[in-house]
Protein backbone atom coordinates (compact mmCIF):
# COMPACT_ATOMS: atom_id res chain seq x y z
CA UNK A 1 261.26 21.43 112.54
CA UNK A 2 259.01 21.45 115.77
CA UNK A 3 256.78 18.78 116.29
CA UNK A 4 254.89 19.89 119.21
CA UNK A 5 252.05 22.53 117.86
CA UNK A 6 249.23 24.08 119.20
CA UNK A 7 247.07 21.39 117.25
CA UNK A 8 249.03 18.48 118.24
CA UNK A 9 248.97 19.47 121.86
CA UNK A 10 245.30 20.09 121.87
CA UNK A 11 245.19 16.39 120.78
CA UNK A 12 247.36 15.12 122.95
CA UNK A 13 245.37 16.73 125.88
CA UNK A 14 241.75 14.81 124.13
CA UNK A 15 243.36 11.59 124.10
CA UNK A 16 245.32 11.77 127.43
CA UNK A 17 241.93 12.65 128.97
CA UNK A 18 239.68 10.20 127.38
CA UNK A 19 242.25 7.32 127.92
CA UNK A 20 242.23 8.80 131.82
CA UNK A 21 238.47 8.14 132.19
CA UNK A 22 237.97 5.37 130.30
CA UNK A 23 241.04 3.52 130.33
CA UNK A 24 243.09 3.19 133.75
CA UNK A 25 244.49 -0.23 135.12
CA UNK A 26 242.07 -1.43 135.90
CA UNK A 27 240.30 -0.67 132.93
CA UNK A 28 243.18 -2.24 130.77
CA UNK A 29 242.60 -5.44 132.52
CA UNK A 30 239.19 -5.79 131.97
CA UNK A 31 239.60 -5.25 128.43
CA UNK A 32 242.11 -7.92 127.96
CA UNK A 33 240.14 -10.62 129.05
CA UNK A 34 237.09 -9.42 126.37
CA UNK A 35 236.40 -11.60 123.36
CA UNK A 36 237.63 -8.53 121.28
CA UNK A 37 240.72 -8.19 123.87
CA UNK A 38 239.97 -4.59 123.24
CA UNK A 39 237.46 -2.29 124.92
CA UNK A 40 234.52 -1.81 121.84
CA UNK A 41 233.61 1.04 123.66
CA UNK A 42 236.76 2.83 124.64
CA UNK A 43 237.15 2.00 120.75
CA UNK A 44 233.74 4.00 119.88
CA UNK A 45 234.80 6.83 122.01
CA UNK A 46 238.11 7.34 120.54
CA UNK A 47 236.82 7.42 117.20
CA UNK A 48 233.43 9.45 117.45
CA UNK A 49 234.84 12.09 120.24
CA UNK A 50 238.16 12.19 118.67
CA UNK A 51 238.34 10.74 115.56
CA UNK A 52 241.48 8.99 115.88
CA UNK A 53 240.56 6.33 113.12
CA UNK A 54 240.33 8.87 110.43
CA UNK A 55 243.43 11.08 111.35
CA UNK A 56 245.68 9.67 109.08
CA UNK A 57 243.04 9.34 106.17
CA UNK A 58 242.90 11.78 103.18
CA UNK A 59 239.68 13.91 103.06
CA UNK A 60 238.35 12.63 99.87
CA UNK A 61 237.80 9.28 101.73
CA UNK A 62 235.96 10.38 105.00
CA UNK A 63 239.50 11.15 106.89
CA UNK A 64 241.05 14.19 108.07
CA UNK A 65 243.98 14.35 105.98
CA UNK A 66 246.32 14.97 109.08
CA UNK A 67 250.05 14.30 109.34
CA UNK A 68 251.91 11.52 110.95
CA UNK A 69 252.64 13.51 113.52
CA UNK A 70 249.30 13.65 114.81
CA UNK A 71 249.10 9.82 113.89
CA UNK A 72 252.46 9.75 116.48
CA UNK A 73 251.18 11.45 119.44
CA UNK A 74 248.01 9.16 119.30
CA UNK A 75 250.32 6.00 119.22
CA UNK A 76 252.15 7.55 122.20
CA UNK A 77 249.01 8.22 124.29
CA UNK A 78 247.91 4.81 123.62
CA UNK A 79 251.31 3.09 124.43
CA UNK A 80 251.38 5.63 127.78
CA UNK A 81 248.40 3.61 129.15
CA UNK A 82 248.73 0.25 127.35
CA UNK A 83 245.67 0.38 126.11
CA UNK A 84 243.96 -2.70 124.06
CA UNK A 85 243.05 -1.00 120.58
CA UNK A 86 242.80 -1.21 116.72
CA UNK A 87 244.51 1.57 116.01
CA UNK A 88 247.40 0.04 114.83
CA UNK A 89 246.38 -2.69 113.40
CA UNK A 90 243.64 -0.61 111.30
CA UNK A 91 243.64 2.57 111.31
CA UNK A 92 247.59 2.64 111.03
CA UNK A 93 248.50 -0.66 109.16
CA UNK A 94 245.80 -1.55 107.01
CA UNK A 95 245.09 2.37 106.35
CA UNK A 96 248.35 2.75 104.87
CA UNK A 97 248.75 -0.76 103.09
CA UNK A 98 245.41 0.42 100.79
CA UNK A 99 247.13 4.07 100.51
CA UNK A 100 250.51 3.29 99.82
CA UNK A 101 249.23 0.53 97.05
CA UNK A 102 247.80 3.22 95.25
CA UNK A 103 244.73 1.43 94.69
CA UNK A 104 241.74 4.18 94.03
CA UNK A 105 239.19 1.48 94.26
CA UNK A 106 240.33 -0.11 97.05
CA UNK A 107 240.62 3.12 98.84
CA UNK A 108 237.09 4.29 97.94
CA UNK A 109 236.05 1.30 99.12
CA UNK A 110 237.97 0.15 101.90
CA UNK A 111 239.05 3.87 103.70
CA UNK A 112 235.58 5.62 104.65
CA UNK A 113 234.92 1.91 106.79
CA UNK A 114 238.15 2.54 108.64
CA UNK A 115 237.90 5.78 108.91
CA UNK A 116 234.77 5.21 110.74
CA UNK A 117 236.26 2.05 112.98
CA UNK A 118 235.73 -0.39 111.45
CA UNK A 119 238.83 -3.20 111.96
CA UNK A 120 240.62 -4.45 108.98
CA UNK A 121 243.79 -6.31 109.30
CA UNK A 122 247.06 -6.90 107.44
CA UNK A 123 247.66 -10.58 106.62
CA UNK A 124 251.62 -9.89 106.41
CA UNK A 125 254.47 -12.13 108.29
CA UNK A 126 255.64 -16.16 107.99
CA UNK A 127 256.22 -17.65 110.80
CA UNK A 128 259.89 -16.94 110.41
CA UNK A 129 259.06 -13.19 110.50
CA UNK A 130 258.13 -10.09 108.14
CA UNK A 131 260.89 -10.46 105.72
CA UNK A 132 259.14 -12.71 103.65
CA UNK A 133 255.29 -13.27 103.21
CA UNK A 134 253.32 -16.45 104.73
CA UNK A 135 251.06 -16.96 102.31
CA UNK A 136 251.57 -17.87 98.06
CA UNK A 137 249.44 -16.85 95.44
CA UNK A 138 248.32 -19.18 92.19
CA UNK A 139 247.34 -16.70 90.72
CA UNK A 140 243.87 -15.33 92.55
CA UNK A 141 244.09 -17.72 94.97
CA UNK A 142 245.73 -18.13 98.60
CA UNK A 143 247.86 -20.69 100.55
CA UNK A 144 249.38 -20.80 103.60
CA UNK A 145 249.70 -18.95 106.82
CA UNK A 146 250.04 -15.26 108.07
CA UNK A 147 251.49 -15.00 111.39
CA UNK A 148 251.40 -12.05 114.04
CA UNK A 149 248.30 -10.66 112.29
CA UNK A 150 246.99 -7.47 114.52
CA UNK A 151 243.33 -7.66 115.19
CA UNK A 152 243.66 -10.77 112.60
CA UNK A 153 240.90 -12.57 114.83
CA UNK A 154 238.16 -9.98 114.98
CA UNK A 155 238.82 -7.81 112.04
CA UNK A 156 236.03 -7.83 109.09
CA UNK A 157 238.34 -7.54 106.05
CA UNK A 158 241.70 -9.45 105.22
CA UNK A 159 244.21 -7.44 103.76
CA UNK A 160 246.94 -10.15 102.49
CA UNK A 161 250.43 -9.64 101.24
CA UNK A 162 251.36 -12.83 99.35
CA UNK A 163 254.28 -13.95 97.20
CA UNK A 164 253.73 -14.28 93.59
CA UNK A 165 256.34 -15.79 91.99
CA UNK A 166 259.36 -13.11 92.33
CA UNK A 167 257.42 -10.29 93.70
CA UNK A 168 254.63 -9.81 96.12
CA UNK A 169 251.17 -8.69 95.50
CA UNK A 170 248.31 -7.17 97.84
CA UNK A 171 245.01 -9.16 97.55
CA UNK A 172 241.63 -8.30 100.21
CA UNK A 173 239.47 -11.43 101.60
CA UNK A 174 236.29 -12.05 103.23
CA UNK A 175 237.27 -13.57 106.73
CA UNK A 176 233.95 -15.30 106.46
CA UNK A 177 235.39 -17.18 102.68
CA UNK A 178 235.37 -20.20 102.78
CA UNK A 179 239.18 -21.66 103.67
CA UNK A 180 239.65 -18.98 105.83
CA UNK A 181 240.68 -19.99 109.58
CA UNK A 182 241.57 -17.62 112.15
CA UNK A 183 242.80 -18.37 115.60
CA UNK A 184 244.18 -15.65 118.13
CA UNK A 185 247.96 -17.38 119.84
CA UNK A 186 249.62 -16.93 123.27
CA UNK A 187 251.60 -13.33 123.60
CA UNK A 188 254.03 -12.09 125.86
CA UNK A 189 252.24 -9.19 126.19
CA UNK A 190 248.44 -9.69 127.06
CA UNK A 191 247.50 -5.70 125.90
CA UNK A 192 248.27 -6.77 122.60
CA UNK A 193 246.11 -9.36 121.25
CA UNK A 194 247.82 -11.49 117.77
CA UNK A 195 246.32 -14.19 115.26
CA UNK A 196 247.41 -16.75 112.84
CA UNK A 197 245.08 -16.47 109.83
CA UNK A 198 245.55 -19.72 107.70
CA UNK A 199 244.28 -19.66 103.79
CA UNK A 200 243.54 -23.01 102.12
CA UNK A 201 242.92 -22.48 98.55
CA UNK A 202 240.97 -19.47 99.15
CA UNK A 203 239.18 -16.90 96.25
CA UNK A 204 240.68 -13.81 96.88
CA UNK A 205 240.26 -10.03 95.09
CA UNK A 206 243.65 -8.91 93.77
CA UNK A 207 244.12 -5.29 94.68
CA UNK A 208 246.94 -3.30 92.86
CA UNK A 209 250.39 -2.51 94.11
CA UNK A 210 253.78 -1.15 93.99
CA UNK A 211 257.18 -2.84 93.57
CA UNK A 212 258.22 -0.85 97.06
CA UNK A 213 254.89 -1.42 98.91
CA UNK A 214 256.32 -3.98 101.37
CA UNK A 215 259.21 -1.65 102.22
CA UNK A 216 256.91 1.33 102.68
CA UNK A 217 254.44 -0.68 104.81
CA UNK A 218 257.97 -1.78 107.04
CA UNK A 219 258.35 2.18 107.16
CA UNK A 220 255.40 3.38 108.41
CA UNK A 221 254.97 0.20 110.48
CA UNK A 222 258.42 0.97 112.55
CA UNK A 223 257.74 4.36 113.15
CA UNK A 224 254.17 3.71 114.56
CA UNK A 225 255.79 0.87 117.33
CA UNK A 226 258.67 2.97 117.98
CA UNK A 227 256.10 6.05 119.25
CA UNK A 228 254.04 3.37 121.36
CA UNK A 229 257.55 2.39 122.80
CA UNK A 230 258.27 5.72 123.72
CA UNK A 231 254.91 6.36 125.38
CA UNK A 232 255.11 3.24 127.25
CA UNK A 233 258.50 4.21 128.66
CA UNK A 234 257.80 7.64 129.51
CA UNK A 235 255.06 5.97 131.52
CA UNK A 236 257.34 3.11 132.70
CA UNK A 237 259.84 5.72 133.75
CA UNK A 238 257.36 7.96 135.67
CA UNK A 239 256.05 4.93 137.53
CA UNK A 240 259.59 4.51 139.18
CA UNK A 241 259.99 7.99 140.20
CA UNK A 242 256.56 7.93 141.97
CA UNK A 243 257.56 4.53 143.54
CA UNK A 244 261.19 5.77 144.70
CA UNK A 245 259.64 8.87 146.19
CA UNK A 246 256.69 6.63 148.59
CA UNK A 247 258.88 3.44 149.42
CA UNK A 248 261.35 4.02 152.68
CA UNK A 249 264.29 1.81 153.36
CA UNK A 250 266.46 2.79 156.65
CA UNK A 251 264.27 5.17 157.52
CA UNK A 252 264.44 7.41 153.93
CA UNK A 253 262.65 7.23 150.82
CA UNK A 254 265.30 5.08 148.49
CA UNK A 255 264.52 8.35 145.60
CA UNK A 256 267.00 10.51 147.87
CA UNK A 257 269.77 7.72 147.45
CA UNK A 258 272.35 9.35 145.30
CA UNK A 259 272.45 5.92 143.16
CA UNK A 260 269.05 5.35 142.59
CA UNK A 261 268.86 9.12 141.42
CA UNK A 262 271.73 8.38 138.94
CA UNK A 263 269.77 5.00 137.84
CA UNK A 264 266.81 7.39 137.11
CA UNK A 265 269.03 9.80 135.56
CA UNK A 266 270.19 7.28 133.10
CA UNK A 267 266.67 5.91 132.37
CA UNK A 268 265.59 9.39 131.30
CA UNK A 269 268.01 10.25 128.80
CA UNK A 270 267.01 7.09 127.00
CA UNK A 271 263.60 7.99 126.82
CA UNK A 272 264.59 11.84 125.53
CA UNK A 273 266.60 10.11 123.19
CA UNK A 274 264.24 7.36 122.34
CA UNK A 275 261.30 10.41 121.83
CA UNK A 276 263.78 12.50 119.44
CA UNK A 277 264.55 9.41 117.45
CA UNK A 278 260.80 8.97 117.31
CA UNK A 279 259.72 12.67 116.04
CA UNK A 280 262.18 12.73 113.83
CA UNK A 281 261.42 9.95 111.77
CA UNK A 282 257.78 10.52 112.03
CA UNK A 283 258.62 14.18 110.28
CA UNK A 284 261.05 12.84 107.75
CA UNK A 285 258.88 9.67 107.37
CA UNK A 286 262.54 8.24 106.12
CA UNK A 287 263.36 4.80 106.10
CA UNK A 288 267.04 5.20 107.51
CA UNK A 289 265.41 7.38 110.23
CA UNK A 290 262.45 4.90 110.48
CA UNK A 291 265.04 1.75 111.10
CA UNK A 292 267.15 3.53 113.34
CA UNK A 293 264.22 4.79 115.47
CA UNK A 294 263.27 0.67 115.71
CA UNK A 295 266.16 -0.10 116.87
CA UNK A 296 267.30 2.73 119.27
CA UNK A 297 263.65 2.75 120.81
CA UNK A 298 263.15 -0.97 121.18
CA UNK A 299 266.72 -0.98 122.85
CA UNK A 300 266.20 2.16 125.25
CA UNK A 301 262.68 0.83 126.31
CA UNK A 302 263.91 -2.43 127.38
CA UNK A 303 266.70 -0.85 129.17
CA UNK A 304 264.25 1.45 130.93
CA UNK A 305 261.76 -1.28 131.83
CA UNK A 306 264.67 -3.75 133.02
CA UNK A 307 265.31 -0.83 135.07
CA UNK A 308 261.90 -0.34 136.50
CA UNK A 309 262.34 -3.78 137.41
CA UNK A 310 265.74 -3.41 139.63
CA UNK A 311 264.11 -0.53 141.40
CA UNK A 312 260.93 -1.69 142.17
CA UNK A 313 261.89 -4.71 143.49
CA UNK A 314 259.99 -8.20 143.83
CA UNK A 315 256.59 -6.09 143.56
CA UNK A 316 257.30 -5.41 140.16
CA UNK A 317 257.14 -9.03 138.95
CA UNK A 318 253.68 -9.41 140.55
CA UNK A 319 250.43 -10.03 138.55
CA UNK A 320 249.33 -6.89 140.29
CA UNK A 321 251.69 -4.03 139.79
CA UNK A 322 251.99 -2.29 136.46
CA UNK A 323 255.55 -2.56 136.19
CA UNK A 324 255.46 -6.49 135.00
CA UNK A 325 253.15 -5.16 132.16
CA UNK A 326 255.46 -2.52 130.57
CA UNK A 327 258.24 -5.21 130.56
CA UNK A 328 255.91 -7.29 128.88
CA UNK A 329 255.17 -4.54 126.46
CA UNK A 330 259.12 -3.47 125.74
CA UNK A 331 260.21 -6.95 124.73
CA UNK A 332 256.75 -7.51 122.52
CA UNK A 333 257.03 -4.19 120.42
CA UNK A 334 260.49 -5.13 120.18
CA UNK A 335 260.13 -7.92 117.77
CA UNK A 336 257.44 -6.11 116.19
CA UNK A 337 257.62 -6.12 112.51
CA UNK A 338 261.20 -7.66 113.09
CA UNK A 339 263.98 -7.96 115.55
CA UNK A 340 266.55 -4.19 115.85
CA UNK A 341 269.16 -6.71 114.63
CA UNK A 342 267.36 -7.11 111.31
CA UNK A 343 267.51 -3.28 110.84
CA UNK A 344 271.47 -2.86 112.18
CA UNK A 345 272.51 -3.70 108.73
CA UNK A 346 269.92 -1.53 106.85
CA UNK A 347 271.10 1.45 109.00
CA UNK A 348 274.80 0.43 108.40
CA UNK A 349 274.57 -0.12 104.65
């Protein structure tokens, strides 16, 4: 199956060019340092000139209805330029944690809002990780902690996955409720902004849900970081080759050093590899696809940016240059919704 269309390709080309006006270095800086640690109106533009929020949204609740292949080569825009956004937080995460709950209310009520930009975040991971909820349910009401929460800080709806007894229910929260405290923590990557949302005995609306929600959720969740990752290295990789081809060392530019050319060589087959990985679990939406694109991804982007590293030399490690900021960005997306070694014995099995 093909995944680059005539559709697909036409969006690539509106996001690449927004994101080129609106959203160079510079531009990425700025917006980490907001309150929102986004850009609001990079945001707007996205989703009124593209409508990037509502892509992967069924019709019947304000969306397109397109595939997650469209949903992809948004993702890998975005991750090509780093930029700050909710769209995976929202209009990825939370979008498909009402879908795939199969919740009609909840999607009548909750999808149009996304669909239109509105931020709404999944309350998900412990502290520990995403293999287990961070929050307990007594019945309608919440304990504990969610940890790693995207857009958890800013977002005006609380989507929380809590235990409940045995199994693991989906419940939505005011952020405003009283109980509620939300507090964005210290990342290794500043592009990405996270939150701890705590819950202290806190009234919350139970939403219904599937016995294989939380796997589904890991699915689609794995997939969507994986075609970041392979933006980002795409990027990460054509910032060396510019680099090698403008710095001179003994009078030549190091890019026509026959090592250097084989370190390059190596760096993009990774990032074919890493892409391929990526489309085809984004087709096949598969979960043995989806874990083995997490971990081959998250692996071959490190590699790549560790490489990017080596060749730029001591500039790379500099506040200023790029390069420090895709490192940044390959070992953050690579604990992501869990660690490659947590998926090794998924894939195996």
């Amino acid at each position: 199956m093909t995944f680059e269309t005539e559709d697909r390709t036409a969006l690539r080309e509106s996001v690449r060019s927004l994101l080129a006006k609106h959203s160079d270095s510079a531009a990425v800086r700025k917006a980490i340092t907001t309150p929102d640690g986004y850009d609001p109106d990079l945001w707007s533009r996205l989703v009124e000139q593209v409508g990037v929020a509502a892509l992967a949204i069924p019709e019947e609740y304000d969306g397109v209805g397109a595939s997650w292949a469209e949903t992809h080569v948004v993702l890998e825009e975005l991750g090509r330029t780093l930029t700050p956004s909710p769209f995976l937080g929202s209009a990825v995460l939370a979008a498909q944690t009402v879908l795939l709950s199969g919740d009609t209310d909840a999607a009548a009520r909750l999808l149009p809002s996304i669909a239109a930009g509105e931020v709404v975040a999944v309350c998900w991971a412990s502290e520990a990780g995403w293999h287990r909820p961070g929050v307990v349910a007594d019945g309608d009401v919440l304990t504990g902690a969610a940890h790693y929460v995207l857009g958890g800080d800013v977002a005006s709806t609380l989507l929380v996955i809590a235990a409940d007894g045995d199994a693991t229910t989906l419940f939505e929260v005011d952020p405003t409720a009283d109980g509620v405290v939300r507090r964005r923590v210290p990342t290794m990557d500043p592009t990405r902004t996270l939150a701890e949302v705590s819950f202290a005995a806190v009234s919350a609306r139970r939403l219904s849900s599937t016995d294989d929600l939380v796997e589904r959720l890991r699915t689609a969740a794995v997939i969507a970081v994986s075609a970041e990752q392979v933006g980002a290295a795409q990027a990460t990789l054509d910032l060396t080759v510019e680099y090698t081809k403008n710095r001179k060392q003994f009078g030549r530019v190091i890019g026509s050093f026959q090592a250097l050319k084989h370190r390059m060589a190596d760096m993009y087959a990774l990032v074919e590899t890493a892409r391929s990985m990526s489309y085809a679990a984004a087709l096949s939406q598969d979960p043995q696809d989806a874990y083995a694109s997490k971990i081959y991804c998250s692996e071959a982007f490190e590699q790549v940016a560790a490489e990017a590293v080596q060749l730029h030399g001591g500039i790379a490690i500099t506040w200023e240059h790029d390069t420090q900021l895709f490192f940044k960005r390959a070992h953050g997306t690579a604990q992501l919704f869990g660690q490659p070694r947590e998926y090794l014995l998924a894939v195996s099995a």
